[in-house]
Protein backbone atom coordinates (compact mmCIF):
# COMPACT_ATOMS: atom_id res chain seq x y z
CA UNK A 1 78.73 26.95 111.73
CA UNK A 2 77.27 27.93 108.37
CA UNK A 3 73.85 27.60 107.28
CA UNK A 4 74.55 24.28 105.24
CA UNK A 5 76.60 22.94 107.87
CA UNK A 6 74.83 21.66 110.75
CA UNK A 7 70.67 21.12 111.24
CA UNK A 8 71.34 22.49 115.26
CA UNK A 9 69.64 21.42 117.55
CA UNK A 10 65.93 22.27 115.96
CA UNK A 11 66.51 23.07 112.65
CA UNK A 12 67.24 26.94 113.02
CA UNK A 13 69.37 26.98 110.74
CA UNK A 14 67.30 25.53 107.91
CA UNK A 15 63.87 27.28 109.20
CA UNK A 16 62.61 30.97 109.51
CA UNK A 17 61.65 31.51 113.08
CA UNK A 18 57.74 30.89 112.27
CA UNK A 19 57.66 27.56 111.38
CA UNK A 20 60.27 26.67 114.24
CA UNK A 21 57.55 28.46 116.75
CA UNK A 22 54.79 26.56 115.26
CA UNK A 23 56.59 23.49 115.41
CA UNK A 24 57.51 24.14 119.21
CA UNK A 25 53.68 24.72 120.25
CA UNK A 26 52.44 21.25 118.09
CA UNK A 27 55.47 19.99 120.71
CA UNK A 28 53.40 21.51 123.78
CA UNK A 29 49.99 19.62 123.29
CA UNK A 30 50.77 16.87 125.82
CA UNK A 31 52.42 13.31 126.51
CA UNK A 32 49.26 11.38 124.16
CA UNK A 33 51.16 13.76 120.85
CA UNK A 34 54.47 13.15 122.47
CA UNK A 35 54.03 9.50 122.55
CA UNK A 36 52.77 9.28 119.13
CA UNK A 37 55.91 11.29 118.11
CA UNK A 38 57.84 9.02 119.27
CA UNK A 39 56.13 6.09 118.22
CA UNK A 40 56.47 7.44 114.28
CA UNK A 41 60.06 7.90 115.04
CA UNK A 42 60.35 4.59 116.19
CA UNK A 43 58.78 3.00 113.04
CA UNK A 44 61.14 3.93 110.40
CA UNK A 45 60.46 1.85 107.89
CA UNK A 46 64.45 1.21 106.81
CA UNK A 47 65.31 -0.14 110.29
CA UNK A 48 62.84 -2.70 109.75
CA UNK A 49 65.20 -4.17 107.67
CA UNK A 50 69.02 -5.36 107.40
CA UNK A 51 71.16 -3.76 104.68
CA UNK A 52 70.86 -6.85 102.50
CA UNK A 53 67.27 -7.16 102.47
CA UNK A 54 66.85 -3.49 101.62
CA UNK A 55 69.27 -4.30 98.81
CA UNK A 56 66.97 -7.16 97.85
CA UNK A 57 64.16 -4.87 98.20
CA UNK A 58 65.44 -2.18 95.74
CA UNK A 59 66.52 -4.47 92.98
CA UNK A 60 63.04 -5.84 92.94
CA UNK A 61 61.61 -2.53 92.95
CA UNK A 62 64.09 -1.56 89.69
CA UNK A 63 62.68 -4.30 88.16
CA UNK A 64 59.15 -3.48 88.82
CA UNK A 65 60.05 0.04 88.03
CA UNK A 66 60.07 -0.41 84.05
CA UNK A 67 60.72 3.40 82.68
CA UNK A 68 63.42 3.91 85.49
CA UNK A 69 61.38 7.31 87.05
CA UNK A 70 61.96 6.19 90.39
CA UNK A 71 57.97 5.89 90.78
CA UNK A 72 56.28 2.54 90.45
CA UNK A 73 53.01 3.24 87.99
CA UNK A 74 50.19 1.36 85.97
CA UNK A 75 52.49 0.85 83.08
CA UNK A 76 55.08 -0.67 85.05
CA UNK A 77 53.02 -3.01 87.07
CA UNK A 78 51.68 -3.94 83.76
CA UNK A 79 55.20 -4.20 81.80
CA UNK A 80 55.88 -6.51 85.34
CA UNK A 81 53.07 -8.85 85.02
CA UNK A 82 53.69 -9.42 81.02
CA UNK A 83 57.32 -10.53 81.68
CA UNK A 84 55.72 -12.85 84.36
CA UNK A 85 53.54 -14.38 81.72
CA UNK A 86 50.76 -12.53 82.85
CA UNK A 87 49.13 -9.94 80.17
CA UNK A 88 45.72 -9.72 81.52
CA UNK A 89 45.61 -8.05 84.26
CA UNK A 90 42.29 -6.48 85.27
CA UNK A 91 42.52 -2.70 85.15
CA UNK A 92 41.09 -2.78 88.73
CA UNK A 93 43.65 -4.80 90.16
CA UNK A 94 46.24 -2.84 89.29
CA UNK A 95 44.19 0.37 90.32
CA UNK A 96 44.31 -1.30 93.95
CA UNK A 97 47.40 -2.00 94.14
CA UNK A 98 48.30 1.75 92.97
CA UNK A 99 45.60 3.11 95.78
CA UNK A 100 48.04 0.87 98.54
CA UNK A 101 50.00 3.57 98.30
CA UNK A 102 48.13 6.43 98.82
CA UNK A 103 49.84 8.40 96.15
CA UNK A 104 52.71 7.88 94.53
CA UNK A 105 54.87 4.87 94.79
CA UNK A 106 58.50 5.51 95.46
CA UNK A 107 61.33 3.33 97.01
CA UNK A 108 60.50 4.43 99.71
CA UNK A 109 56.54 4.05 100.38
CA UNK A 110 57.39 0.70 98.30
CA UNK A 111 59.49 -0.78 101.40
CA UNK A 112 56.84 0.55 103.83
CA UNK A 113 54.20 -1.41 102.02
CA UNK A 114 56.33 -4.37 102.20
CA UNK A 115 56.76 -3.46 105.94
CA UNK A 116 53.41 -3.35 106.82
CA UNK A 117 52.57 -6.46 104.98
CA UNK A 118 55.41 -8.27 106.45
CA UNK A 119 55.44 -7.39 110.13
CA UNK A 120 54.40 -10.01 111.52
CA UNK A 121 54.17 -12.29 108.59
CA UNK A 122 55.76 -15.84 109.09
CA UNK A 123 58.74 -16.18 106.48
CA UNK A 124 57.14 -19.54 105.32
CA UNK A 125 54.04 -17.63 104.15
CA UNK A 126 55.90 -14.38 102.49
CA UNK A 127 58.24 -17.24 100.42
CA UNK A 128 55.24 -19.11 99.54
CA UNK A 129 53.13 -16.01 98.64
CA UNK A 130 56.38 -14.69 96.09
CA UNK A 131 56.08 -18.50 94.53
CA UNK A 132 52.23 -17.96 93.97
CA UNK A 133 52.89 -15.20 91.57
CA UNK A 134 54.49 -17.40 89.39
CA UNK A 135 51.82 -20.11 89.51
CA UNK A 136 48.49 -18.53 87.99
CA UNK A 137 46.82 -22.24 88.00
CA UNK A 138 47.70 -22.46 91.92
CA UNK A 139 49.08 -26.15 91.61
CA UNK A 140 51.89 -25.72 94.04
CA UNK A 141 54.27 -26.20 90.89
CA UNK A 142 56.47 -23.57 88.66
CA UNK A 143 57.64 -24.41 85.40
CA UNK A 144 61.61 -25.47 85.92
CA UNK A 145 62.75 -23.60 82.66
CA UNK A 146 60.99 -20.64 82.97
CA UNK A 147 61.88 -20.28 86.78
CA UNK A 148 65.27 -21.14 85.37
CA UNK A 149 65.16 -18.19 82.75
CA UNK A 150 64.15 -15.84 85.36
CA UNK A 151 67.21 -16.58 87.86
CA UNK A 152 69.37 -16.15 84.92
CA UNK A 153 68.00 -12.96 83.37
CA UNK A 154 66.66 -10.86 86.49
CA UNK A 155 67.72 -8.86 89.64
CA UNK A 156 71.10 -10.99 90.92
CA UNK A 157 71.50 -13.03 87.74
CA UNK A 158 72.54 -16.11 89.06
CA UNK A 159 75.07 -17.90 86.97
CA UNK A 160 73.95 -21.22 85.53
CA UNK A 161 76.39 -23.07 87.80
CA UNK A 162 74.50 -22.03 91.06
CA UNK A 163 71.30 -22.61 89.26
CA UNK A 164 72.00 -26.37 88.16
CA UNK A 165 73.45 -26.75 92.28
CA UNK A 166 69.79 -25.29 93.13
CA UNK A 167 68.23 -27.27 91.11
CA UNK A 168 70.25 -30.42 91.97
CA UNK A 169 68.51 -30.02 95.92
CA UNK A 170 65.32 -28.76 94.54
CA UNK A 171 61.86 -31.05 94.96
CA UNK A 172 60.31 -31.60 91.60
CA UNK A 173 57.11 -33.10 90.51
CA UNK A 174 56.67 -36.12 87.98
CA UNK A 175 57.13 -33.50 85.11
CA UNK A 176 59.75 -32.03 86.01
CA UNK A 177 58.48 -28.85 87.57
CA UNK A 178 59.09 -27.19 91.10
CA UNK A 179 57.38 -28.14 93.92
CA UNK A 180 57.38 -25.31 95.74
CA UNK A 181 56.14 -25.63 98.52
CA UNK A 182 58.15 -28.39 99.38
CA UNK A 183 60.94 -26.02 98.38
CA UNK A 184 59.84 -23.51 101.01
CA UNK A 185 59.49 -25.98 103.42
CA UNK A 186 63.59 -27.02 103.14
CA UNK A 187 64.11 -23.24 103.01
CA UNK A 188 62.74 -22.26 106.35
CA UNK A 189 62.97 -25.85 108.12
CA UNK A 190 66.25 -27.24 106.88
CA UNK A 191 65.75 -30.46 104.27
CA UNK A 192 64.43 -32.85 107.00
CA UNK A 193 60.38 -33.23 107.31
CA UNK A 194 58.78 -33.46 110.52
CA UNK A 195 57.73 -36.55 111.48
């Protein structure tokens, strides 16, 4: 087999012989580094996920990712939070959620941070929590026509068709806005309360 056509069974065909010795004596420390091996090979962060929600995933991180450099940065989280109606932003915030990262955000560290924040996070709570960003006053409401806008314009575009039909099941308040968390309660429960 060529050097390009096969990774063998260690990498010798990729690796001068040093590196492949080094890597062989990290291998010989004991079962506490073998377990740990195995445990970061067991964690990969895309099977996590089904194929659909990693689609999901990277759509929403193309439209966080403004200038299209395949890095998520200040500017974009800023660009982000304008089109969401909200332009000021703290400096520091955004600083934090930069520092999540520990260095820079690709698609990639972008899912694991969703990961990590998600495992183990009750699917009630993560809908809820993507709602919140959408209500600044914390009412438990989102404005009807600018949620509308938004299913229109971004990520899957819904057509406005299958956003009247959503509508036409959705819980609103006297003025006409979303109640969402009655929303996210007939999204993860089915459209019958508890009694």
């Amino acid at each position: 087999m060529g050097r390009g056509e096969s990774l063998g069974s260690r990498g010798e065909d990729l690796f001068p012989p040093t590196v492949l010795q080094a890597s062989r004596k990290a291998g010989t420390r004991g079962k506490a580094a073998a377990t740990k091996q195995a445990q970061r090979g067991s964690s990969n962060v895309f099977s996590m996920f089904e194929q659909a929600q990693i689609q999901e995933f990277k759509e929403a991180f193309s439209c966080i990712d403004q200038n299209r450099d395949g890095i998520i940065c200040k500017s974009d989280l800023r660009e982000t939070y304008s089109q969401l109606g909200k332009v000021s932003v703290p400096e520091e915030e955004l600083d934090a959620m930069l520092q999540e990262g520990k260095g820079p955000i690709n698609f990639t560290v972008f899912l694991t941070l969703f990961g990590e924040k998600l495992n183990g996070t009750d699917p009630e709570e993560a809908i809820l929590s993507a709602f919140r960003m959408f209500d600044p006053s914390g009412k438990g409401v989102v404005k009807k026509d600018e949620f509308k806008q938004l299913l229109l314009t971004q990520a899957d575009k819904f057509s406005l068709a299958e956003v009247e039909q959503m509508f036409a099941l959705t819980p609103m308040d006297l003025a006409g806005d979303i109640d969402y968390k009655s929303l996210c309660y007939i999204i993860t429960h089915g459209d019958e309360k508890e009694e």
